[in-house]
Protein backbone atom coordinates (compact mmCIF):
# COMPACT_ATOMS: atom_id res chain seq x y z
CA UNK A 1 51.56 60.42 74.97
CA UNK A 2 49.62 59.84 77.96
CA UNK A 3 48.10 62.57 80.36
CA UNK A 4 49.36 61.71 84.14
CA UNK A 5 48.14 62.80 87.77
CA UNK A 6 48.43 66.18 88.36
CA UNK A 7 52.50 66.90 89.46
CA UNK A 8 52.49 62.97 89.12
CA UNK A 9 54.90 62.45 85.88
CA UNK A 10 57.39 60.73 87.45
CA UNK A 11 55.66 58.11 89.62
CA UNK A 12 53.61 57.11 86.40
CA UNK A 13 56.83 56.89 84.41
CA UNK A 14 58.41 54.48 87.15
CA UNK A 15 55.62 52.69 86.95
CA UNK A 16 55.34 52.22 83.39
CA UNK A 17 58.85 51.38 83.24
CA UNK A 18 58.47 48.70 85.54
CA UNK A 19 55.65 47.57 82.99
CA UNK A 20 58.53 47.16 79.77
CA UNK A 21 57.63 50.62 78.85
CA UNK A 22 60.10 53.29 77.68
CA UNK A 23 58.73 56.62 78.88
CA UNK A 24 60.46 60.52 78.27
CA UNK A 25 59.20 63.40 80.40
CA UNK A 26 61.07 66.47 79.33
CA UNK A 27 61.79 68.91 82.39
CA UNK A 28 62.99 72.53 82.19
CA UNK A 29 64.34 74.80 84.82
CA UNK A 30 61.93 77.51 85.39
CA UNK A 31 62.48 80.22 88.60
CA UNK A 32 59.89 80.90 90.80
CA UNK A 33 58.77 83.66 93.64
CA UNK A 34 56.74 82.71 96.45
CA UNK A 35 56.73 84.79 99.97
CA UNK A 36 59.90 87.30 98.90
CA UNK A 37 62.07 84.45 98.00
CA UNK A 38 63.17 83.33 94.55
CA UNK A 39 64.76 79.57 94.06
CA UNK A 40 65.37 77.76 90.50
CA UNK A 41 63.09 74.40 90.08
CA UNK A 42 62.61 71.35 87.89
CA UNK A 43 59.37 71.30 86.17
CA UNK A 44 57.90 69.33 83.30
CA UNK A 45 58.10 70.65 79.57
CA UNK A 46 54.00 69.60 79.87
CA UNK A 47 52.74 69.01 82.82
CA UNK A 48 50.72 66.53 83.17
CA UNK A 49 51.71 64.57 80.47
CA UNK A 50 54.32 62.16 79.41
CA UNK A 51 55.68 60.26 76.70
CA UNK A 52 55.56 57.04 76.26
CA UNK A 53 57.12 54.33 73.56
CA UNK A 54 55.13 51.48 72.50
CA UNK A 55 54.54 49.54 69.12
CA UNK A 56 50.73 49.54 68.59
CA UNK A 57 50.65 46.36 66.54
CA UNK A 58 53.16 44.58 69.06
CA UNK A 59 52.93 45.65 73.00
CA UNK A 60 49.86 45.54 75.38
CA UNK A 61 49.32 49.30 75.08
CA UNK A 62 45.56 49.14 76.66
CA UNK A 63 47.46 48.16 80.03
CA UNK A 64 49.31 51.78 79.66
CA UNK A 65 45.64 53.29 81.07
CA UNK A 66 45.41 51.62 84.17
CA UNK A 67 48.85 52.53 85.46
CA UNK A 68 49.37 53.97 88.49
CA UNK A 69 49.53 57.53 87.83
CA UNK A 70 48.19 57.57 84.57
CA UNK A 71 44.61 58.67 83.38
CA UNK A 72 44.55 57.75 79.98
CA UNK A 73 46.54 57.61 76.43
CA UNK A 74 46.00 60.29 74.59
CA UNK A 75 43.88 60.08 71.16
CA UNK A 76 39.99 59.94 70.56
CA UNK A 77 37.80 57.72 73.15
CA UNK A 78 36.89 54.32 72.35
CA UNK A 79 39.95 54.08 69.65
CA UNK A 80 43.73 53.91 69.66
CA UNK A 81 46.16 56.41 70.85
CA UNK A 82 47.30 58.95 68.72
CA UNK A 83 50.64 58.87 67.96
CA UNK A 84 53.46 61.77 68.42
CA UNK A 85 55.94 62.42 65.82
CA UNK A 86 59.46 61.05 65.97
CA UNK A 87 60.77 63.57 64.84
CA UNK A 88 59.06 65.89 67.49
CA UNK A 89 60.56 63.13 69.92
CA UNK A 90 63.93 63.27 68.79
CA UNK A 91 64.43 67.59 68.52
CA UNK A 92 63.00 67.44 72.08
CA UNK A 93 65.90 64.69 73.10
CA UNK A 94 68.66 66.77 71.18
CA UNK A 95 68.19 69.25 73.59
CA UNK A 96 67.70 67.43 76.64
CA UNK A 97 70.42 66.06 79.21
CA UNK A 98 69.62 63.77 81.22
CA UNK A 99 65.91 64.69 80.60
CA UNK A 100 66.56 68.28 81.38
CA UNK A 101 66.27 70.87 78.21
CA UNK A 102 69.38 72.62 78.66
CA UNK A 103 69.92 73.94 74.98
CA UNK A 104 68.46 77.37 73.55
CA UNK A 105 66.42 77.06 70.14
CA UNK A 106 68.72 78.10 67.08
CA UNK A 107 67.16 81.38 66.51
CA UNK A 108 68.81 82.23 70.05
CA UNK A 109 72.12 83.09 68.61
CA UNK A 110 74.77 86.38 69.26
CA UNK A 111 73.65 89.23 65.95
CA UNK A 112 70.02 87.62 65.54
CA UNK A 113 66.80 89.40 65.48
CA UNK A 114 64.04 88.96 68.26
CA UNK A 115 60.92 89.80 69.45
CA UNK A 116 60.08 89.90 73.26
CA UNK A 117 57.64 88.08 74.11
CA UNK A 118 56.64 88.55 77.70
CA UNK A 119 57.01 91.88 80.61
CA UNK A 120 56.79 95.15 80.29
CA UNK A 121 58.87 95.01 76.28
CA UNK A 122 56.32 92.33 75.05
CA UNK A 123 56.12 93.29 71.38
CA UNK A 124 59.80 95.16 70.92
CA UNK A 125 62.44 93.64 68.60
CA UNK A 126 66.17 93.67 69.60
CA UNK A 127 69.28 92.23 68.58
CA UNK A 128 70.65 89.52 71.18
CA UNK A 129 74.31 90.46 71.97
CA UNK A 130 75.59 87.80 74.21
CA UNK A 131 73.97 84.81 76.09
CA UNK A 132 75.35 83.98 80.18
CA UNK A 133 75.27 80.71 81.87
CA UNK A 134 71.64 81.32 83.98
CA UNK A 135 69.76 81.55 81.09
CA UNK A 136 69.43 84.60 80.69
CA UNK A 137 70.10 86.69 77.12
CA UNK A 138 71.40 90.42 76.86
CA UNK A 139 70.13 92.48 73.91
CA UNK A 140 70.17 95.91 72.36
CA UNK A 141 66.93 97.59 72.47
CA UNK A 142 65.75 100.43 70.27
CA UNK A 143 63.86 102.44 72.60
CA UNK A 144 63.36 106.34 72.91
CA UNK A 145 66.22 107.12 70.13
CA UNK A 146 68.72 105.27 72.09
CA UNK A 147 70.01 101.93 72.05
CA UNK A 148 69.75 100.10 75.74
CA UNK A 149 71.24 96.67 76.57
CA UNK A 150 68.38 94.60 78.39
CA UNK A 151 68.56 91.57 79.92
CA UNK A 152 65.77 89.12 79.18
CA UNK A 153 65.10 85.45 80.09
CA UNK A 154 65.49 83.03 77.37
CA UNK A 155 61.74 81.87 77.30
CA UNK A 156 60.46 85.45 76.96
CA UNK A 157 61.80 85.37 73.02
CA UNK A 158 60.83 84.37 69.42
CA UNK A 159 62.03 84.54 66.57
CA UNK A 160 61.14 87.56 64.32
CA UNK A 161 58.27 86.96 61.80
CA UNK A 162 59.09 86.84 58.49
CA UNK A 163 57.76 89.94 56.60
């Protein structure tokens, strides 16, 4: 993994890939408000980091840190890079399209339990009753002796702790 410019990921991954090296910067939709306007916009998974392929033993890794755009490998100073699991890697592909995470974690399923995680319900559990095509989830919600159907964005969940 190396840590890039700040809203830089890209450059440093063209860069990089005009080196020989493989690079995968995982972006996410994410909706944003600024001056009474809402619009939908690509964003990195982490900002300001990206990750990048390289055999330790094999490739010139050192020449990763003075890329254009990049600030440094990630790992302890004066040593080599820590390395990222593969399997991290590959469950953060499996979701991704083109680079884009586009599919919902498994607990995000019709008839499972939840617990909201952000907003004014932070802390309730509901059930999630159907999912809709803007990312957004509709639940059932315990509240006051009634149920209430909510609708919640899909990054505002978790899964329910086991008890």
């Amino acid at each position: 993994m190396a840590q890039v410019l700040s809203q830089k990921e890209g450059y440093a991954a063209e860069h990089l890939a005009r080196q020989g090296f493989q690079t995968f910067c995982p972006r996410l939709y994410r909706t944003r408000s600024h001056a009474r306007r809402r619009d939908t916009v690509l964003v990195p998974l982490f900002p300001g980091y990206i990750f990048v392929k390289f055999d330790i033993e094999a490739d010139r890794w050192l020449s990763v840190n003075s890329t254009q755009g990049v600030i440094r490998l990630v790992g302890p100073r004066l040593s080599a890079p820590s390395a990222v699991s593969p399997e991290l890697i590959d469950l953060l592909m499996s979701r991704c399209s083109a680079g884009v995470l586009t599919k919902l974690p498994e607990y995000i399923q019709p008839g499972h339990r939840i617990q909201i995680t952000a907003g004014a319900l932070a802390g309730q559990i509901a059930t999630i009753e159907a999912l809709d095509d803007r990312g957004r989830v509709r639940v059932l919600l315990s509240l006051l002796g009634a149920e209430h159907n909510v609708a919640v964005r899909a990054d505002q969940l978790a899964p329910v702790a086991a008890t």
